[in-house]
Protein backbone atom coordinates (compact mmCIF):
# COMPACT_ATOMS: atom_id res chain seq x y z
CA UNK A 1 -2.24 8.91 -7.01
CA UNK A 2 -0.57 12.44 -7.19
CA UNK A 3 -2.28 13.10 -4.06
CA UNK A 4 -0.53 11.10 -1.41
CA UNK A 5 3.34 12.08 -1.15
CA UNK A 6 5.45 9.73 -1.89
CA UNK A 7 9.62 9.81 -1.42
CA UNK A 8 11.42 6.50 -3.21
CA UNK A 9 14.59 5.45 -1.81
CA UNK A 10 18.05 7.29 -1.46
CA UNK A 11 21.05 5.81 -0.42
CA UNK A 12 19.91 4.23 3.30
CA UNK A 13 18.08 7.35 4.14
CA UNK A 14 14.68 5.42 4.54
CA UNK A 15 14.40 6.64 7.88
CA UNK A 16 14.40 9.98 6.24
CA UNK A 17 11.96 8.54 3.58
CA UNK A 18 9.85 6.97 5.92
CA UNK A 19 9.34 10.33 8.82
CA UNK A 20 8.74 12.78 5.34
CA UNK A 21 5.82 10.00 3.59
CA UNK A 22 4.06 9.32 7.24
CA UNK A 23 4.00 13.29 7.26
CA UNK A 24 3.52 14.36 4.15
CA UNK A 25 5.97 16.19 3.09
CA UNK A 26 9.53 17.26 2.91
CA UNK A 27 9.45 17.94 6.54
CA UNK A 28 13.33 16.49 7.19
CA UNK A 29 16.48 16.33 5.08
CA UNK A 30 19.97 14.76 5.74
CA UNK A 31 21.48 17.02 7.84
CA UNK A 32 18.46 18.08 9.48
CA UNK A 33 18.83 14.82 11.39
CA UNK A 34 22.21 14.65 11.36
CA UNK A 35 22.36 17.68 13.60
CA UNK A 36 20.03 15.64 15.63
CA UNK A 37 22.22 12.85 15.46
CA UNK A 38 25.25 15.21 16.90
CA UNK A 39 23.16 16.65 20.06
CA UNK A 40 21.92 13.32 21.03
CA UNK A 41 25.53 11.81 20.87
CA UNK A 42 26.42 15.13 22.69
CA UNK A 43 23.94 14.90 25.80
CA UNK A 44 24.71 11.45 25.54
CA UNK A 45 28.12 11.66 25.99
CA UNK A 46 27.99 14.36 28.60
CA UNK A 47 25.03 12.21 31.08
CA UNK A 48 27.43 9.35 30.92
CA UNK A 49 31.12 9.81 29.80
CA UNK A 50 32.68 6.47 31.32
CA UNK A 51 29.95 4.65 28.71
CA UNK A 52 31.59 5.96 25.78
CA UNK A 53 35.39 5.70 26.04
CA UNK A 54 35.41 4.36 22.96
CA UNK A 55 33.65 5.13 19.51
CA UNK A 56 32.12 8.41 20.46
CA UNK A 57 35.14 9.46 21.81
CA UNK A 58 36.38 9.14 18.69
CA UNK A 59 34.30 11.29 16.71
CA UNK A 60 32.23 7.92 15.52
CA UNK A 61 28.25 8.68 16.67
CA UNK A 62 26.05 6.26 17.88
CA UNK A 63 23.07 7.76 16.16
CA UNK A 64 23.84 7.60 12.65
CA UNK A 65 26.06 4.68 11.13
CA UNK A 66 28.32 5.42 8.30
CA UNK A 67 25.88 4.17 5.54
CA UNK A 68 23.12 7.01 6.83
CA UNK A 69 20.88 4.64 9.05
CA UNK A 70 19.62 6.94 11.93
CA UNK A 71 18.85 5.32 15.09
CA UNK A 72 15.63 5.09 16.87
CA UNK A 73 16.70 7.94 19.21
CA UNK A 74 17.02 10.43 16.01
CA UNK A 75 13.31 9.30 14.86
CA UNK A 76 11.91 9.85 17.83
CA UNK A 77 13.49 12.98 18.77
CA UNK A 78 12.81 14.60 15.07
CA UNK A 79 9.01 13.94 15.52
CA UNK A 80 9.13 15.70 18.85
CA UNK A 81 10.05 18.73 16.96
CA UNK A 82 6.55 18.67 15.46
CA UNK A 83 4.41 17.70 18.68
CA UNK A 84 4.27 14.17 17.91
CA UNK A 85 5.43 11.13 19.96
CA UNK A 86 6.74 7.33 19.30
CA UNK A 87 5.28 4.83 21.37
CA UNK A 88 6.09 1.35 20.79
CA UNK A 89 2.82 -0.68 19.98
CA UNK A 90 3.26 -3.75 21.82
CA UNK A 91 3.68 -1.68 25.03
CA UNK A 92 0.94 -1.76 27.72
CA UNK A 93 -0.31 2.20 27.28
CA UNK A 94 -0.80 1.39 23.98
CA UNK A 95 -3.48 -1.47 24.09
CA UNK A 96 -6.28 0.95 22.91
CA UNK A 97 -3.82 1.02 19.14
CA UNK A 98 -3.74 -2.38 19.46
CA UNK A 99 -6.99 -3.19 20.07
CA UNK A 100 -8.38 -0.80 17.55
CA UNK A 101 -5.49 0.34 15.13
CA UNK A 102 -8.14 2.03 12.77
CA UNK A 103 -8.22 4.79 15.42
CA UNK A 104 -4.81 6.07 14.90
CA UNK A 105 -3.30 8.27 12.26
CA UNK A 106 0.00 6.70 11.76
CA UNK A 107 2.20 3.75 12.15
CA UNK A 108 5.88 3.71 11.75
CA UNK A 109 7.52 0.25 11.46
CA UNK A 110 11.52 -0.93 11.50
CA UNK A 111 13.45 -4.16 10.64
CA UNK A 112 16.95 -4.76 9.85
CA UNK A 113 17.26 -0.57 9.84
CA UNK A 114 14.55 -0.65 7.05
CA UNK A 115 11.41 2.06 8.09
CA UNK A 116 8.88 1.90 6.10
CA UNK A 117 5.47 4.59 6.92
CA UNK A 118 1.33 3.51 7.45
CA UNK A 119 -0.39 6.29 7.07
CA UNK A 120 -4.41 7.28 7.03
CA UNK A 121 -6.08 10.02 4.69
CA UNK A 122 -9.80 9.67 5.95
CA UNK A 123 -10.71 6.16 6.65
CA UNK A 124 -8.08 4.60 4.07
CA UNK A 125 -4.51 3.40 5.01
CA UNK A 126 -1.77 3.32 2.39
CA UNK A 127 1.42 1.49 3.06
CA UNK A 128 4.19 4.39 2.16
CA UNK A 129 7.43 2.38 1.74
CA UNK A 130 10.20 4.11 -0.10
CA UNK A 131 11.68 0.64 -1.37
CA UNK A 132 7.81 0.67 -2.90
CA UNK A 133 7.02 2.84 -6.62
CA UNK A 134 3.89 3.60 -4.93
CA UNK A 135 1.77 3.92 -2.37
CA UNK A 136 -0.04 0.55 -1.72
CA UNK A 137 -3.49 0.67 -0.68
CA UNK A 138 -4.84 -1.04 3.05
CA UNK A 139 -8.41 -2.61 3.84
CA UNK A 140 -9.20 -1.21 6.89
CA UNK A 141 -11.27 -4.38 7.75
CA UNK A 142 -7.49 -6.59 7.40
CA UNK A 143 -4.99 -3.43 8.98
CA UNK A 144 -4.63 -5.69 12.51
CA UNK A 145 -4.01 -8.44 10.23
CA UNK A 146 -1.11 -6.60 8.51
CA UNK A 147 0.44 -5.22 11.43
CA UNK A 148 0.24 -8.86 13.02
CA UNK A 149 1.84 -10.02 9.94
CA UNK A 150 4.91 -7.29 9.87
CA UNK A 151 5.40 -8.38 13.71
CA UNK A 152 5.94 -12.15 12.46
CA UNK A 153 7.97 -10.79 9.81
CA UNK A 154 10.20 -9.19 12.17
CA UNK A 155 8.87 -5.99 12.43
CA UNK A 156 9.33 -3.46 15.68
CA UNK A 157 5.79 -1.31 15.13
CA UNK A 158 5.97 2.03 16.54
CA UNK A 159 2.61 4.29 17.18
CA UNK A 160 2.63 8.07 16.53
CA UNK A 161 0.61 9.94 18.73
CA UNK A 162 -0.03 13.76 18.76
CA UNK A 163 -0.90 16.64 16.52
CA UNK A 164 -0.77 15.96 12.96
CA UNK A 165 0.38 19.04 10.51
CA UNK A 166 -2.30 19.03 7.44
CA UNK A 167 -1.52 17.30 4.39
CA UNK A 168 -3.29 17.11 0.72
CA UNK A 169 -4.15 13.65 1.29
CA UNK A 170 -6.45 14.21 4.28
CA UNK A 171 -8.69 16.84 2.05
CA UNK A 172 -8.54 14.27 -1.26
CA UNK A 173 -9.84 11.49 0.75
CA UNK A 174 -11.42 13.51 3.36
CA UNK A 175 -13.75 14.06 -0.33
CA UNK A 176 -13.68 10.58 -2.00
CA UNK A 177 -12.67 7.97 -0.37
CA UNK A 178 -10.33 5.44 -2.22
CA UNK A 179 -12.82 2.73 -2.22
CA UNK A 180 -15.31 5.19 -3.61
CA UNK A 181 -12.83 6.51 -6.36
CA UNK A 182 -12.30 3.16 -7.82
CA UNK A 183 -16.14 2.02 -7.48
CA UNK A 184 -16.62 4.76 -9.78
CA UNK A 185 -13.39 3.61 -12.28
CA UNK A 186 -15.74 0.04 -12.12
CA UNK A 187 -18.54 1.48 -12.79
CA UNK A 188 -17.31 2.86 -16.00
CA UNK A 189 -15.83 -0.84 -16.55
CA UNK A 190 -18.39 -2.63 -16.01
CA UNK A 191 -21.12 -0.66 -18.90
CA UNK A 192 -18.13 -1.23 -21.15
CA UNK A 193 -18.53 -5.03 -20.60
CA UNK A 194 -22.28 -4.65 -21.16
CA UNK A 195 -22.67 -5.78 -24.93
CA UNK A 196 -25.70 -5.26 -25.74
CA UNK A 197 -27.06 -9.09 -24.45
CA UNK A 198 -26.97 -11.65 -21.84
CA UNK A 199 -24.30 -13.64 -22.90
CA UNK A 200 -21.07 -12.31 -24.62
CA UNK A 201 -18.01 -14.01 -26.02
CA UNK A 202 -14.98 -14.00 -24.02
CA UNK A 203 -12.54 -11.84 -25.39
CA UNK A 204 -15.28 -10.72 -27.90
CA UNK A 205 -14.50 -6.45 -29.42
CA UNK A 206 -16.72 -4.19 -28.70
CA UNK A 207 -18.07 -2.68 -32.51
CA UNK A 208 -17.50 1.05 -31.34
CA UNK A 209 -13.84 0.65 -29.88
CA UNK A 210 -12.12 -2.15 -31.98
CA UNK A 211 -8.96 -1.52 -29.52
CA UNK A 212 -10.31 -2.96 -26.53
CA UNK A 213 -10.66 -6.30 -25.00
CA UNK A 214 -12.68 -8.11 -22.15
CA UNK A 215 -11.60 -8.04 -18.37
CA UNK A 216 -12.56 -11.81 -18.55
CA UNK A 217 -10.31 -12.32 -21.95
CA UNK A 218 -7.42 -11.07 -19.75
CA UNK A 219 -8.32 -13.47 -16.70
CA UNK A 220 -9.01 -16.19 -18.74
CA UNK A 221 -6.92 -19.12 -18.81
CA UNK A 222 -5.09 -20.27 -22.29
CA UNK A 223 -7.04 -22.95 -23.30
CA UNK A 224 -10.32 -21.24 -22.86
CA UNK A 225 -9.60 -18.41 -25.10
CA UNK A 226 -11.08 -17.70 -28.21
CA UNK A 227 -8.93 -19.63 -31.21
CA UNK A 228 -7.33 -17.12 -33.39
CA UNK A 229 -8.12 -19.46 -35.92
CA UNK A 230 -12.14 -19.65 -35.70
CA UNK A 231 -13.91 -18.74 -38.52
CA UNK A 232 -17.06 -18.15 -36.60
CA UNK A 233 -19.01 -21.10 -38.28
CA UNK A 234 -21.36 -23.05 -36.11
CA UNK A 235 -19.01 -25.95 -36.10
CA UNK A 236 -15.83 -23.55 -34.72
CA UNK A 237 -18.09 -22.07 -32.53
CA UNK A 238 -19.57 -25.63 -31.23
CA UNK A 239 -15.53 -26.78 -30.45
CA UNK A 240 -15.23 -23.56 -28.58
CA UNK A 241 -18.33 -23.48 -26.65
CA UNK A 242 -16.20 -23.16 -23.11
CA UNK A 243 -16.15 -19.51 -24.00
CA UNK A 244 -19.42 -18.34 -24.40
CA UNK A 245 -20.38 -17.18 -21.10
CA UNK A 246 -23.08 -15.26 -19.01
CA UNK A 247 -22.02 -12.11 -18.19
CA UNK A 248 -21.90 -12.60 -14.32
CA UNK A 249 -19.89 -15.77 -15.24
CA UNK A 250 -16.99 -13.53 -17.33
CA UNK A 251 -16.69 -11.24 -14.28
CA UNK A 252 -16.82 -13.65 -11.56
CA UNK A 253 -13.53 -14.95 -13.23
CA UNK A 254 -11.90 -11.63 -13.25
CA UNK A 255 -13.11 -10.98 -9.33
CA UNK A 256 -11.77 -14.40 -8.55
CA UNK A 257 -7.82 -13.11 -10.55
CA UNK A 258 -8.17 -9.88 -8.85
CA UNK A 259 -8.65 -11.04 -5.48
CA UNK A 260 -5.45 -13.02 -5.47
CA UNK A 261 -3.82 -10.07 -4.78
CA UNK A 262 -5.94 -8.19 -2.51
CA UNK A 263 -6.47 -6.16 -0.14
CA UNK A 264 -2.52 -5.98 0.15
CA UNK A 265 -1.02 -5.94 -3.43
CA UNK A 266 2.54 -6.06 -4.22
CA UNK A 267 5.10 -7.91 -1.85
CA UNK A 268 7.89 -5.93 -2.89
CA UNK A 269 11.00 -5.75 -0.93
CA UNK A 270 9.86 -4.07 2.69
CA UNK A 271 6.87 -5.43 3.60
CA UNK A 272 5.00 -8.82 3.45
CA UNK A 273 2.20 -9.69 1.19
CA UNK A 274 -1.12 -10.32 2.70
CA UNK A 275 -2.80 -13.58 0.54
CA UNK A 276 -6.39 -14.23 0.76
CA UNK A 277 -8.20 -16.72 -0.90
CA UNK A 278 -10.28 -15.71 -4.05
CA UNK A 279 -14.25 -16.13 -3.66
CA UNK A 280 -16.08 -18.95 -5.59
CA UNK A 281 -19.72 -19.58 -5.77
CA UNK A 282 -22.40 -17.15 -6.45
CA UNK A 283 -21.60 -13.69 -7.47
CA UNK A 284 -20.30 -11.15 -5.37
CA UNK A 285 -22.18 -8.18 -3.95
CA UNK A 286 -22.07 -5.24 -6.87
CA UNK A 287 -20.03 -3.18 -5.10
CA UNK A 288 -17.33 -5.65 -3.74
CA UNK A 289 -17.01 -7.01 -7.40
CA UNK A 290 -16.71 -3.45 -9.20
CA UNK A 291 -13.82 -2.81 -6.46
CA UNK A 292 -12.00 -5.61 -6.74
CA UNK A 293 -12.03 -5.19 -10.86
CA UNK A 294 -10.94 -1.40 -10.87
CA UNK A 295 -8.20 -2.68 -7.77
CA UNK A 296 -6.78 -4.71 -10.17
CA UNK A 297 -6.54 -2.72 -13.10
CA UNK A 298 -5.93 1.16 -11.03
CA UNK A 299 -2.98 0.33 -9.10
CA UNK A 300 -2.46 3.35 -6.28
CA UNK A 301 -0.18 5.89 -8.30
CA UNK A 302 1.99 8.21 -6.10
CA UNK A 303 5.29 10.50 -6.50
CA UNK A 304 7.44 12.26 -4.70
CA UNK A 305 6.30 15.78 -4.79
């Protein structure tokens, strides 16, 4: 999703990464906060000279390591620049975030001297990690859950608080919201699953595009596809008869696959996965079905831009 900017990693600069994706753009480059590194160490070292006889003294700062990792301090002071503040979220003033994290614009989060940005266009959150090849999509309804989750994972959660510059994002979503966008990717998926019947085959082409498969074919397990070797006699058909299914049926398997994954999808290096367990029973609602099918077929595209 071209819209949402999106820098991958460098060297250890994710602190970099993370302050330029939680802002939207190219707001901060190496030696930007390196010169923010060298006046912190300076007032530092000036406020309280007995405290660093040692490394400082010796040219080494204590506010960027030699790998590029910038300390909290250099964070913090680089979004003061731009109006904005770092609060930490399990602190008392910031029980309103807690209670209601929906109602802030940003969250930046820290373990091990990984950052890694959560951002909101509209009423959608994206995790922004630059260990990530894109920008991975947030329920709203489960965001509480995922910042619980990065706090068990080890996680120090900071809230930023202030006056946000404007950003593409805001006016993409601000139009369509992600949910929306891929409701209408469904939509298009699910009339290409309508055949023509109430029942279809699993796995069964479609006469005017010989290219393309089922959802359900792909969900399917092994033994219940279609045998290669039918010859579509009434006796192959009878030995295959597990795959002749309703329509609903087909896509109830490929909600029940997609859902595995969601809302959080990926788990890659940075940030934990969020598992829920997939639905059984009746149907879904339209809506929550179409989303969870174009979900798992549209991952969230980004770049850096």
């Amino acid at each position: 999703m071209e819209a949402i900017y999106h820098e991958k990693q460098e060297a250890a600069l994710c602190g970099m990464h993370a302050l330029n994706n939680l802002l939207q753009g190219c707001y901060f480059t190496p030696e930007v906060l390196v010169t923010i590194a060298e006046e912190l160490d300076a007032q530092e070292l000036s406020l309280s000279p007995e405290a660093f006889s040692g490394p400082l003294r010796d040219g080494q700062s204590q506010n960027i390591s030699d790998s590029g990792d910038f300390s909290i301090q250099v964070i913090s002071k680089a979004l003061e620049t731009l109006g904005l503040q770092l609060h930490h979220f399990n602190k008392p003033e910031m029980a309103h975030a807690k209670a209601d994290p929906n109602s802030e614009k940003g969250f930046l989060c820290n373990q091990d001297e990984h950052w890694l940005a959560l951002r909101r266009f509209g009423d959608d959150w994206f995790d922004i990690n630059s260990s990530r090849e894109s920008p991975q999509w947030l329920s709203p309804t489960h965001l509480g859950l995922y910042l619980e989750q990065l706090l068990q994972s080890g996680y120090t959660v900071f809230v930023v608080v202030g006056t946000w510059p404007h950003c593409v994002a805001d006016d993409y979503f601000a139009c369509c919201s992600f949910k929306e966008q891929q409701r209408r990717l469904a939509d298009s998926l699910l009339q290409s699953l309508a055949v023509g019947g109430e029942t279809t085959r699993v796995g069964q082409k479609r006469p005017e595009d010989p290219t393309s498969l089922s959802v359900a074919t792909a969900a399917a397990p092994a033994d219940q596809k279609p045998s290669p070797d039918s010859d579509g006699s009434d006796e192959s058909n009878a030995g295959n008869a597990a795959v002749w299914e309703t329509e609903d049926e087909q896509l109830r398997r490929a909600l029940q696959e997609s859902l595995k994954s969601a809302p959080v999808r990926g788990g890659a290096e940075g940030s934990p996965r969020l598992e829920l367990d997939a639905k059984t029973g009746p149907l879904a609602d339209e809506e929550e079905l179409a989303l969870a099918i174009a979900m798992s077929l549209n991952p969230v595209q980004g770049g850096k831009q």
